[in-house]
N, C-alpha and C. Protein backbone atom coordinates (compact mmCIF):
# COMPACT_ATOMS: atom_id res chain seq x y z
N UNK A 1 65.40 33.78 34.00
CA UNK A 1 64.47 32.75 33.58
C UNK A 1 64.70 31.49 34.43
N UNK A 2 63.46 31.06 35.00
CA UNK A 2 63.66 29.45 35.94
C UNK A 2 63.78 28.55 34.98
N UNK A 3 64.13 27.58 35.47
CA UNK A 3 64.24 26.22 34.32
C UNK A 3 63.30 25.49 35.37
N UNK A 4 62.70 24.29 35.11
CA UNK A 4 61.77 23.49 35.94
C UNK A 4 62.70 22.63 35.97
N UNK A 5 62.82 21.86 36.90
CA UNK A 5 63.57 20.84 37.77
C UNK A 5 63.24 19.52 37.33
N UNK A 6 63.58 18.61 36.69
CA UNK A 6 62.95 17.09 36.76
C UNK A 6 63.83 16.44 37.57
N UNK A 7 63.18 15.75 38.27
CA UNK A 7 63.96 14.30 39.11
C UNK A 7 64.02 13.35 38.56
N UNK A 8 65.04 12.27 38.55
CA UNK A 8 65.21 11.13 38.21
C UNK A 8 64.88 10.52 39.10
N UNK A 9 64.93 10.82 40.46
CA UNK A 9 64.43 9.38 41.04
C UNK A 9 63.91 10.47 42.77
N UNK A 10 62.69 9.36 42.76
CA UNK A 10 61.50 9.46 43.59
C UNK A 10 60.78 8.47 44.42
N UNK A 11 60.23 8.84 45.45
CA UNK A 11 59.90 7.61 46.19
C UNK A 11 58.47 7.59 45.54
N UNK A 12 57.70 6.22 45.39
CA UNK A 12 56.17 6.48 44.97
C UNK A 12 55.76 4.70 45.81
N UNK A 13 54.82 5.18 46.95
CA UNK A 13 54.25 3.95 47.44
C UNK A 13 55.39 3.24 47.93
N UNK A 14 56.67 3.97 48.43
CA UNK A 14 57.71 3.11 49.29
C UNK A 14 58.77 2.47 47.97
N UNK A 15 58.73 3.00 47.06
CA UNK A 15 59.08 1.93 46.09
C UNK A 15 59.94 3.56 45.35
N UNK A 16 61.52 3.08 45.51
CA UNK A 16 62.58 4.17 44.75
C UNK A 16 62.06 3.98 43.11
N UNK A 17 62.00 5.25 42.72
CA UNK A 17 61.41 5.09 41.22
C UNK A 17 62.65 5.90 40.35
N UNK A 18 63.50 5.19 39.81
CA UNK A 18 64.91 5.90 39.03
C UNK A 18 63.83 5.98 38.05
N UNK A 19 63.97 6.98 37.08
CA UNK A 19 62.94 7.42 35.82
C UNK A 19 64.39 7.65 34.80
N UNK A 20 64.05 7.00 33.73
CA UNK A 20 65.21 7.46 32.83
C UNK A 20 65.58 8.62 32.41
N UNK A 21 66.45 9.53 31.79
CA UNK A 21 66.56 10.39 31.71
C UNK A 21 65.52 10.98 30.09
N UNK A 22 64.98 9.95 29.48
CA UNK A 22 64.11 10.28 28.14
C UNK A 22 62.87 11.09 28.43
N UNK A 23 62.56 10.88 30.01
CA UNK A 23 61.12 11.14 30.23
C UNK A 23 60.98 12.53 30.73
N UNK A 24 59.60 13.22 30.04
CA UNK A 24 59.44 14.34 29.91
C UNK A 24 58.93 14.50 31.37
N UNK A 25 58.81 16.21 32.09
CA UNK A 25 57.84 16.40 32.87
C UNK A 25 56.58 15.90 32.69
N UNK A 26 55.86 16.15 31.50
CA UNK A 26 54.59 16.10 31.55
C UNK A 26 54.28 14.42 31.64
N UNK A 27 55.24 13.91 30.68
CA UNK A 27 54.60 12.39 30.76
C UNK A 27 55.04 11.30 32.13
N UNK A 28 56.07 12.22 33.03
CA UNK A 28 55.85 11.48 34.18
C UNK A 28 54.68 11.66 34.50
N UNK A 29 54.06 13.03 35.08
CA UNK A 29 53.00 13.34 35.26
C UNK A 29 51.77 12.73 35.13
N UNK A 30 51.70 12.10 33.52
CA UNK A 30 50.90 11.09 33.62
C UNK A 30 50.96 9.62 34.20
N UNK A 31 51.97 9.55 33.83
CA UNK A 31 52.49 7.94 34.62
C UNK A 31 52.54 7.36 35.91
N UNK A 32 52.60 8.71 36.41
CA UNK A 32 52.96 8.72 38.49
C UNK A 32 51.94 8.28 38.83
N UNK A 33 50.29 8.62 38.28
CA UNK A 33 49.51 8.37 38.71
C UNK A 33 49.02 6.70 38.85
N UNK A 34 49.47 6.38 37.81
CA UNK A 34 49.04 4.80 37.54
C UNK A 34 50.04 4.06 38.24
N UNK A 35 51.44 4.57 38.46
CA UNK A 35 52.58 3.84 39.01
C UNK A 35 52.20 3.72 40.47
N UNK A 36 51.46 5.05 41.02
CA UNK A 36 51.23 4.90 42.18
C UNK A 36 49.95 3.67 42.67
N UNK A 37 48.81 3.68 41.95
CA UNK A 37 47.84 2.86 41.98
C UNK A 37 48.25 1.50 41.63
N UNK A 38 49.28 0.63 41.16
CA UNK A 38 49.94 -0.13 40.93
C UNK A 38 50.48 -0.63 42.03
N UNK A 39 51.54 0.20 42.59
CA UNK A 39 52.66 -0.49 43.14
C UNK A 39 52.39 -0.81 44.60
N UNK A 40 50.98 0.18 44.86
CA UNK A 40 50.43 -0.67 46.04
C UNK A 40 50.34 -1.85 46.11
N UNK A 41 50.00 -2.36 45.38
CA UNK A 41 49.26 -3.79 45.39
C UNK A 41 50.70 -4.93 45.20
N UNK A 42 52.01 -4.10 45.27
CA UNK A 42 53.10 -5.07 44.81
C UNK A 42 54.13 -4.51 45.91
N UNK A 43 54.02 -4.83 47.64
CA UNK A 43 54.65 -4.44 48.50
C UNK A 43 55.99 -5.15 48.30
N UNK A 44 56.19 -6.54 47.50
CA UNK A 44 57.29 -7.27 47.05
C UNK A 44 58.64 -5.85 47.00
N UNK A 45 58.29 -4.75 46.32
CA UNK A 45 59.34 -3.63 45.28
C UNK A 45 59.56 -2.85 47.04
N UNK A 46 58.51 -2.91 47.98
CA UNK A 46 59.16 -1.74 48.68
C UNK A 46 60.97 -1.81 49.02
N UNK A 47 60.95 -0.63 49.43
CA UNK A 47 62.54 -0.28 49.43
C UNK A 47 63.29 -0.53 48.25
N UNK A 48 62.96 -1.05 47.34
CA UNK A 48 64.03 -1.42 46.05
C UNK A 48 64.08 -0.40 44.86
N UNK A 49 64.90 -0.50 44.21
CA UNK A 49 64.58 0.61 42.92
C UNK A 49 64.16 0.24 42.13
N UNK A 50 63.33 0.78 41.44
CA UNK A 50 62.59 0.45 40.02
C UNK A 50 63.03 1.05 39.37
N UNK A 51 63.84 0.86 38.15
CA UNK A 51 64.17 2.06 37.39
C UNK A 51 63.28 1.69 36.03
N UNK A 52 62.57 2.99 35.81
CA UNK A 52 61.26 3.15 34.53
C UNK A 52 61.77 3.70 33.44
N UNK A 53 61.77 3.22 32.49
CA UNK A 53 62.24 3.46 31.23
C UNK A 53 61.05 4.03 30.26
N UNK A 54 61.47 4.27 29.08
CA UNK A 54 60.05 5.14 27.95
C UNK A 54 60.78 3.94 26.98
N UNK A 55 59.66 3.42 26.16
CA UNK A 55 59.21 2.46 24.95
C UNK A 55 57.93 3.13 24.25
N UNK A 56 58.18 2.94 23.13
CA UNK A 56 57.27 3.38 21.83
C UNK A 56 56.82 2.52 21.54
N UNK A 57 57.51 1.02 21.58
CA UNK A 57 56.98 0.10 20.62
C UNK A 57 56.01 -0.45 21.13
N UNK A 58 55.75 -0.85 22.10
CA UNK A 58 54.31 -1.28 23.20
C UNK A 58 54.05 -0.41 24.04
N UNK A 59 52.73 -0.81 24.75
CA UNK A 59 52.31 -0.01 25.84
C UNK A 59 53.32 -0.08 27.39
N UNK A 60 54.00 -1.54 26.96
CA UNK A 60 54.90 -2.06 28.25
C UNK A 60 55.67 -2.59 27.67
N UNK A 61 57.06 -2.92 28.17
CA UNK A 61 57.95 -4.24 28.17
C UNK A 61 58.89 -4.33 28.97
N UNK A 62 59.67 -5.64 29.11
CA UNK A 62 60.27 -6.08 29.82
C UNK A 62 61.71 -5.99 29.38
N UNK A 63 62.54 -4.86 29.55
CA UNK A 63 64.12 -5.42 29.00
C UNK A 63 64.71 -6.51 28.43
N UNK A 64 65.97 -6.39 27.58
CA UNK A 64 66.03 -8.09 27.70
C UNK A 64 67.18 -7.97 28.66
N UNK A 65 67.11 -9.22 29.21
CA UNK A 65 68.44 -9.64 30.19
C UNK A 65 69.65 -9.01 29.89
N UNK A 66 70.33 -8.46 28.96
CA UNK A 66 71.28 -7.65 28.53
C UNK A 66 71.33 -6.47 28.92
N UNK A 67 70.41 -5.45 28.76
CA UNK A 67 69.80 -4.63 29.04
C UNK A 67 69.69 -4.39 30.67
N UNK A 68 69.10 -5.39 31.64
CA UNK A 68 68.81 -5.32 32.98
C UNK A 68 70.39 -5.27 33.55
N UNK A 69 71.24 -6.60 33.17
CA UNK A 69 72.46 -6.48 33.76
C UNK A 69 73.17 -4.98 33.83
N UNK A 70 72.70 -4.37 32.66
CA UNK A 70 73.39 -2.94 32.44
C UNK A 70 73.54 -2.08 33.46
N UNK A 71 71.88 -1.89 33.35
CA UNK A 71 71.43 -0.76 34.45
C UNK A 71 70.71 -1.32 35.82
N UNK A 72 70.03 -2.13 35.76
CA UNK A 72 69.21 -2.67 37.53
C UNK A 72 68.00 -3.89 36.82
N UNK A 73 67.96 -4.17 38.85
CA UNK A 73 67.83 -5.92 38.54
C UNK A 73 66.09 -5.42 37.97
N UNK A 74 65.60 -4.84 38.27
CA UNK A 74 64.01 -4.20 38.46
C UNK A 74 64.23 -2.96 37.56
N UNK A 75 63.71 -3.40 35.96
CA UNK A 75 63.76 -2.51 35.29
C UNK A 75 62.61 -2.50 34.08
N UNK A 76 61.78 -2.08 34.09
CA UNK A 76 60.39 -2.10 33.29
C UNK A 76 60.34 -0.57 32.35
N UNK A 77 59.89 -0.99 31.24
CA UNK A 77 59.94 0.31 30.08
C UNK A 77 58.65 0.91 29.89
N UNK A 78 57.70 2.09 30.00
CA UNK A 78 56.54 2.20 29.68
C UNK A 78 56.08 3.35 28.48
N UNK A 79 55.15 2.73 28.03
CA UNK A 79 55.09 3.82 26.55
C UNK A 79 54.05 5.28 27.85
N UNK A 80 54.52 6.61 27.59
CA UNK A 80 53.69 7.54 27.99
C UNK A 80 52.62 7.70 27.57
N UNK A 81 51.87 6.90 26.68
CA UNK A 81 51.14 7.37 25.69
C UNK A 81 49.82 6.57 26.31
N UNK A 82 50.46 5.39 26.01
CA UNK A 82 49.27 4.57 26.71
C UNK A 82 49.30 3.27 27.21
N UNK A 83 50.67 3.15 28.03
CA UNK A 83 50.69 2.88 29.86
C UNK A 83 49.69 2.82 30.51
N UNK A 84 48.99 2.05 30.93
CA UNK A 84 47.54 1.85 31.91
C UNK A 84 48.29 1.32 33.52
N UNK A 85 47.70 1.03 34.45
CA UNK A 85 47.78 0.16 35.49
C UNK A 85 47.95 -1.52 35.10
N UNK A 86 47.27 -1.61 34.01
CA UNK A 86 47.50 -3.60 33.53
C UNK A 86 48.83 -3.66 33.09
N UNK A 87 49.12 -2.81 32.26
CA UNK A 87 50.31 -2.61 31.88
C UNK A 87 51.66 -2.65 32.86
N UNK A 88 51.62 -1.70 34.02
CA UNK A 88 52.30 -1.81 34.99
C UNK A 88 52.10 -2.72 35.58
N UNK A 89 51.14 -3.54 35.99
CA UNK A 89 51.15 -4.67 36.84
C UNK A 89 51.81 -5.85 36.38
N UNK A 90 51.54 -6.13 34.60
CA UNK A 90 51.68 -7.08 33.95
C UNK A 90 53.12 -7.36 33.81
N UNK A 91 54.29 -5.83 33.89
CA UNK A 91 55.57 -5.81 33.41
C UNK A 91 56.33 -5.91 34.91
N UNK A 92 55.02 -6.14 35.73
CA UNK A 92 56.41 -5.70 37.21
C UNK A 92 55.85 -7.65 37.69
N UNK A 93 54.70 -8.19 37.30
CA UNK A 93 54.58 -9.71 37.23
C UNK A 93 55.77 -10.15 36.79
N UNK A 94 56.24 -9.29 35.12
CA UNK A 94 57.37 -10.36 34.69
C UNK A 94 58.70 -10.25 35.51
N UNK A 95 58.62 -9.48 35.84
CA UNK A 95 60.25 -9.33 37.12
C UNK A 95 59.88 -9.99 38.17
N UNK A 96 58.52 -11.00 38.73
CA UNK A 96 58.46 -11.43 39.53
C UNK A 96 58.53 -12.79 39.45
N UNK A 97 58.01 -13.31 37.91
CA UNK A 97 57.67 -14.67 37.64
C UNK A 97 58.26 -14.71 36.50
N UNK A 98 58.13 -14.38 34.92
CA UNK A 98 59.01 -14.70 33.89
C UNK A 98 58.26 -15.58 33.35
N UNK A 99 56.55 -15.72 33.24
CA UNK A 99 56.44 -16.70 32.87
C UNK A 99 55.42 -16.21 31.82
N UNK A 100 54.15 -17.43 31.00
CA UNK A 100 53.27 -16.97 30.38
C UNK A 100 52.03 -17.04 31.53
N UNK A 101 51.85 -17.04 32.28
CA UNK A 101 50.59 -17.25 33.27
C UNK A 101 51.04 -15.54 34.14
N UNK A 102 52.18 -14.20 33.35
CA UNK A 102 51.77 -13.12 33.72
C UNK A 102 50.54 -12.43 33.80
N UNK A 103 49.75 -12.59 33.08
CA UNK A 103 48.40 -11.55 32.83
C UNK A 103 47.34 -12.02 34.25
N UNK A 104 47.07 -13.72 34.18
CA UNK A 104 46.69 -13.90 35.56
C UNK A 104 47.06 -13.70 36.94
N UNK A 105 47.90 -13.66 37.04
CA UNK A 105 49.43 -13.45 38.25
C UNK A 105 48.92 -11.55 38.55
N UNK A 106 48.73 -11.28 37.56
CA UNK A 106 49.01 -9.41 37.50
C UNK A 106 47.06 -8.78 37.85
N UNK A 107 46.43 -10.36 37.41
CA UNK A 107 45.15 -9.71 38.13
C UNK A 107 44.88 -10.56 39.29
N UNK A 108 45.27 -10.87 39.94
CA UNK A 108 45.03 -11.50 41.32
C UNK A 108 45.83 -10.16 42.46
N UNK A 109 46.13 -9.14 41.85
CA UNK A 109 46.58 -8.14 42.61
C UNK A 109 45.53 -7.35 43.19
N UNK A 110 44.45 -7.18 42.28
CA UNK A 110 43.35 -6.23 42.59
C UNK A 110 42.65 -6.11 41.00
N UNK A 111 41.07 -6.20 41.56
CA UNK A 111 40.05 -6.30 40.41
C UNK A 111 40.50 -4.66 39.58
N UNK A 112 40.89 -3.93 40.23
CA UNK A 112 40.75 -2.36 40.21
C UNK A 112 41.84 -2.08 38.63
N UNK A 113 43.37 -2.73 38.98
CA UNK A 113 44.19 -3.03 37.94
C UNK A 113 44.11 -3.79 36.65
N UNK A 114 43.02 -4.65 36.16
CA UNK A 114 42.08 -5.40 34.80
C UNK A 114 42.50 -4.09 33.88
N UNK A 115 42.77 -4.12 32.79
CA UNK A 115 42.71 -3.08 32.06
C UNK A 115 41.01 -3.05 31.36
N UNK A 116 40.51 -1.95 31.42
CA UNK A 116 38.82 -1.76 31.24
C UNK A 116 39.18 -1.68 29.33
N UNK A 117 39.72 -1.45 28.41
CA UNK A 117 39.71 -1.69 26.95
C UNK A 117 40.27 -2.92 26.77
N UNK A 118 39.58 -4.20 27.66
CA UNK A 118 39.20 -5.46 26.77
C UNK A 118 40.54 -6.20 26.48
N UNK A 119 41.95 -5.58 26.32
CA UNK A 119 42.85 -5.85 25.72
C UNK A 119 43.99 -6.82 26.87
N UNK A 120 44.44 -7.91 26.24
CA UNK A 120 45.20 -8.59 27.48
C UNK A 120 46.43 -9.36 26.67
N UNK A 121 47.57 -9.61 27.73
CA UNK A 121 48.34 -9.78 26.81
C UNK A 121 48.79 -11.37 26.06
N UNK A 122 48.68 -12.06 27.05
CA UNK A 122 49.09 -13.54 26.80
C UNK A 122 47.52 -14.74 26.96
N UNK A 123 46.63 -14.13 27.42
CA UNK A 123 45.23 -14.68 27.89
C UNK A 123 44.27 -14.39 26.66
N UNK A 124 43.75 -15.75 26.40
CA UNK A 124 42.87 -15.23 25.46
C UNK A 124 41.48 -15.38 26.48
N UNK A 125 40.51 -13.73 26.02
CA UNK A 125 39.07 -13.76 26.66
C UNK A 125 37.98 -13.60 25.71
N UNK A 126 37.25 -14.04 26.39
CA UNK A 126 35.68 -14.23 25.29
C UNK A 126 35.47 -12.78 25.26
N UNK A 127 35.08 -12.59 23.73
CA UNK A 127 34.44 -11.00 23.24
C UNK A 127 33.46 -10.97 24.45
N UNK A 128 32.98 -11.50 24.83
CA UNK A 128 31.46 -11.24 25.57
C UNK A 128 32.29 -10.77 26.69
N UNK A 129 33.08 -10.94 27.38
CA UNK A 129 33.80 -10.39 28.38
C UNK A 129 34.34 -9.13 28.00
N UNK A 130 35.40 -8.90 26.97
CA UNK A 130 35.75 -7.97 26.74
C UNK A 130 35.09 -6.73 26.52
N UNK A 131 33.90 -6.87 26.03
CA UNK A 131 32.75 -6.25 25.74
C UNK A 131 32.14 -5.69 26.61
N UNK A 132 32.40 -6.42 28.15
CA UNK A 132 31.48 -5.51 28.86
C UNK A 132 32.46 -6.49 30.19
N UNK A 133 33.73 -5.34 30.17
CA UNK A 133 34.51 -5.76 31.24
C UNK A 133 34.49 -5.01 32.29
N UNK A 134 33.63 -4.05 32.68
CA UNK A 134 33.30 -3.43 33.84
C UNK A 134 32.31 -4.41 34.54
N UNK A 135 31.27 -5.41 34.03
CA UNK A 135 30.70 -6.16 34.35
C UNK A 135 31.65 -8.01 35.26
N UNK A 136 32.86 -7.70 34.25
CA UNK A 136 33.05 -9.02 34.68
C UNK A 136 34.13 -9.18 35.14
N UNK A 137 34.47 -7.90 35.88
CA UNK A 137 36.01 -7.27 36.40
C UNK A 137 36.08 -8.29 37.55
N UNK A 138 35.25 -8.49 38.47
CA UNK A 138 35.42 -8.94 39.69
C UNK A 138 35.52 -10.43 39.74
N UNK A 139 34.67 -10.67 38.01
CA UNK A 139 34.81 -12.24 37.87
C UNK A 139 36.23 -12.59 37.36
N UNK A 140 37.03 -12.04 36.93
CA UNK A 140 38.45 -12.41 36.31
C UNK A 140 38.83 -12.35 37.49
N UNK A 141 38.50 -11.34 38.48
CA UNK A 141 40.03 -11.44 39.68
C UNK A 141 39.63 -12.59 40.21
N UNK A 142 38.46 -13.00 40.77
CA UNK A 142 38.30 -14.30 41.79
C UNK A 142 38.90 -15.10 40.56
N UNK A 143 38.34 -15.77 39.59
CA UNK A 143 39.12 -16.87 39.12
C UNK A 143 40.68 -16.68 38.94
N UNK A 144 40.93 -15.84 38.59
CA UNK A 144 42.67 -15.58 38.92
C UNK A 144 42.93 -16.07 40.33
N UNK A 145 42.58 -15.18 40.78
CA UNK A 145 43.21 -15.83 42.48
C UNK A 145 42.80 -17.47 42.52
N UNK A 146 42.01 -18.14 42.05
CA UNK A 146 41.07 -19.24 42.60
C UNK A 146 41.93 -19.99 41.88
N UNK A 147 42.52 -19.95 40.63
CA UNK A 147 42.83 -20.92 39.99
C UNK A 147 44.48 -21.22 40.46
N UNK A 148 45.13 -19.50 40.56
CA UNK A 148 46.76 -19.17 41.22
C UNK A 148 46.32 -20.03 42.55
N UNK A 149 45.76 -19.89 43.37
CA UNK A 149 45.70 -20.59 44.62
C UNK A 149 45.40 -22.26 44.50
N UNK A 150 44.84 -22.90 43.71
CA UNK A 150 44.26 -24.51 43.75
C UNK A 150 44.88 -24.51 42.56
N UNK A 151 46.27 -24.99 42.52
CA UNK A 151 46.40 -25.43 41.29
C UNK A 151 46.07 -26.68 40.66
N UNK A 152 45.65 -26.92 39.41
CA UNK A 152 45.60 -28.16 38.82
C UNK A 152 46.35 -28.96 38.06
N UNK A 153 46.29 -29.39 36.98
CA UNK A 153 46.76 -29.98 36.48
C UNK A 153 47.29 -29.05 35.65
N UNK A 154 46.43 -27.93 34.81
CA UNK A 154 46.40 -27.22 34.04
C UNK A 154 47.26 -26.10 34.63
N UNK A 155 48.02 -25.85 33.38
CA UNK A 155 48.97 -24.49 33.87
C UNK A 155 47.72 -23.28 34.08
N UNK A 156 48.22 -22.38 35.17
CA UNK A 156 47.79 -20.82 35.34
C UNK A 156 46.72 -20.57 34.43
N UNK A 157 47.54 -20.32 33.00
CA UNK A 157 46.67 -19.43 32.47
C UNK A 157 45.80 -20.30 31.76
N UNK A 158 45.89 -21.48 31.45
CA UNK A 158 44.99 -22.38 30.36
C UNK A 158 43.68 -22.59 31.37
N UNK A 159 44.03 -22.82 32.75
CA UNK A 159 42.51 -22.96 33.79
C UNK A 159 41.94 -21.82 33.82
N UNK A 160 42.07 -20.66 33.55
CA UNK A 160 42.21 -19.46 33.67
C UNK A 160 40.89 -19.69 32.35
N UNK A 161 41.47 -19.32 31.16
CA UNK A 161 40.90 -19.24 30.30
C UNK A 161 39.68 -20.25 30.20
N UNK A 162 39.63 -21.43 30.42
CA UNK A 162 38.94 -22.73 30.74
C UNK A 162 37.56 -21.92 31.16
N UNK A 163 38.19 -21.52 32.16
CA UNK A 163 37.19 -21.47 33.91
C UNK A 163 36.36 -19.40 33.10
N UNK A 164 36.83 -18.88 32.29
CA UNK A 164 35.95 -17.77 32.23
C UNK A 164 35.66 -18.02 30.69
N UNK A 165 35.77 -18.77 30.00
CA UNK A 165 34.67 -19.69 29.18
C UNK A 165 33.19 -19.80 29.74
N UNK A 166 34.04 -20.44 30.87
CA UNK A 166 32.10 -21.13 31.72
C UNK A 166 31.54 -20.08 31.97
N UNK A 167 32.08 -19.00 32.27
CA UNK A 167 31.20 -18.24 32.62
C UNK A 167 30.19 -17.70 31.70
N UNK A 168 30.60 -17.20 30.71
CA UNK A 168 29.99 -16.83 29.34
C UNK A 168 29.08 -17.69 28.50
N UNK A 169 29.77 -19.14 28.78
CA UNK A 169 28.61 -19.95 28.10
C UNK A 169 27.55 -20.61 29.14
């Protein structure tokens, strides 16, 4: 009888991917795909290790500092279940920045990474957006980038929110 082989660690998009030892074949399987569509857009990780952890309690999170010292400096947890690309972008933002202006930071990567079910984590958006966010995908990334690039007075995410108000009203 064969046994199937799992790897712990893999290259995906230049970027060493240590996978914890919790994670099933199948639900890497699902995950590789989004990790890969992700980590393009975050050439920051090439050559480094990411080591990916499994969480139940959210779709994503961020270790706590206790936790990272343990095992590695780049260490993000993802639920198999329902892990998206926003999700990955949003948790590999916080290993980049640490701040609350992640969710904008994580869509100035690419319109493509927006999570399409409306749902965001630290940003509040108008139902009318959420509602029909295939429509207004391209409008969150330019003001992300527009607002990350000219800063104002206003932190990240409060111009952020400000600026896709206007749009709606």
């Amino acid at each position: 009888m064969r046994q199937k082989v799992i790897l712990l660690t893999e290259v995906i998009q230049g970027v060493n991917v240590k996978w914890t030892r919790y994670w099933t074949a199948e639900e890497k399987d699902r995950i590789r795909p989004k990790l890969r569509k992700t980590l393009k857009h975050y050439p920051e990780f090439q050559q480094e290790v990411l080591k990916v952890g499994r969480t139940r309690s959210a779709r994503g999170r961020r270790p706590k500092d206790d936790d990272i010292k343990r095992s590695n400096k780049y260490y993000i947890q993802l639920n198999p279940e329902s892990a998206d690309t926003f999700t990955i972008s949003h948790e590999l933002q916080h290993i980049l920045t640490r701040e609350k202006a992640v969710d904008v930071l994580a869509m100035t990567r690419s319109p493509e990474l927006i999570r399409v079910d409306g749902s965001f984590g630290y940003i509040d958006i108008p139902d009318e957006v959420k509602d029909n966010l295939e429509d207004y995908r391209q409008v969150l990334y330019d003001i992300a980038v527009d607002v990350t690039q000219n800063q104002t007075d206003c932190p990240a995410a409060k111009e952020f929110e400000k600026r896709i108000r206007e749009v709606v009203n």
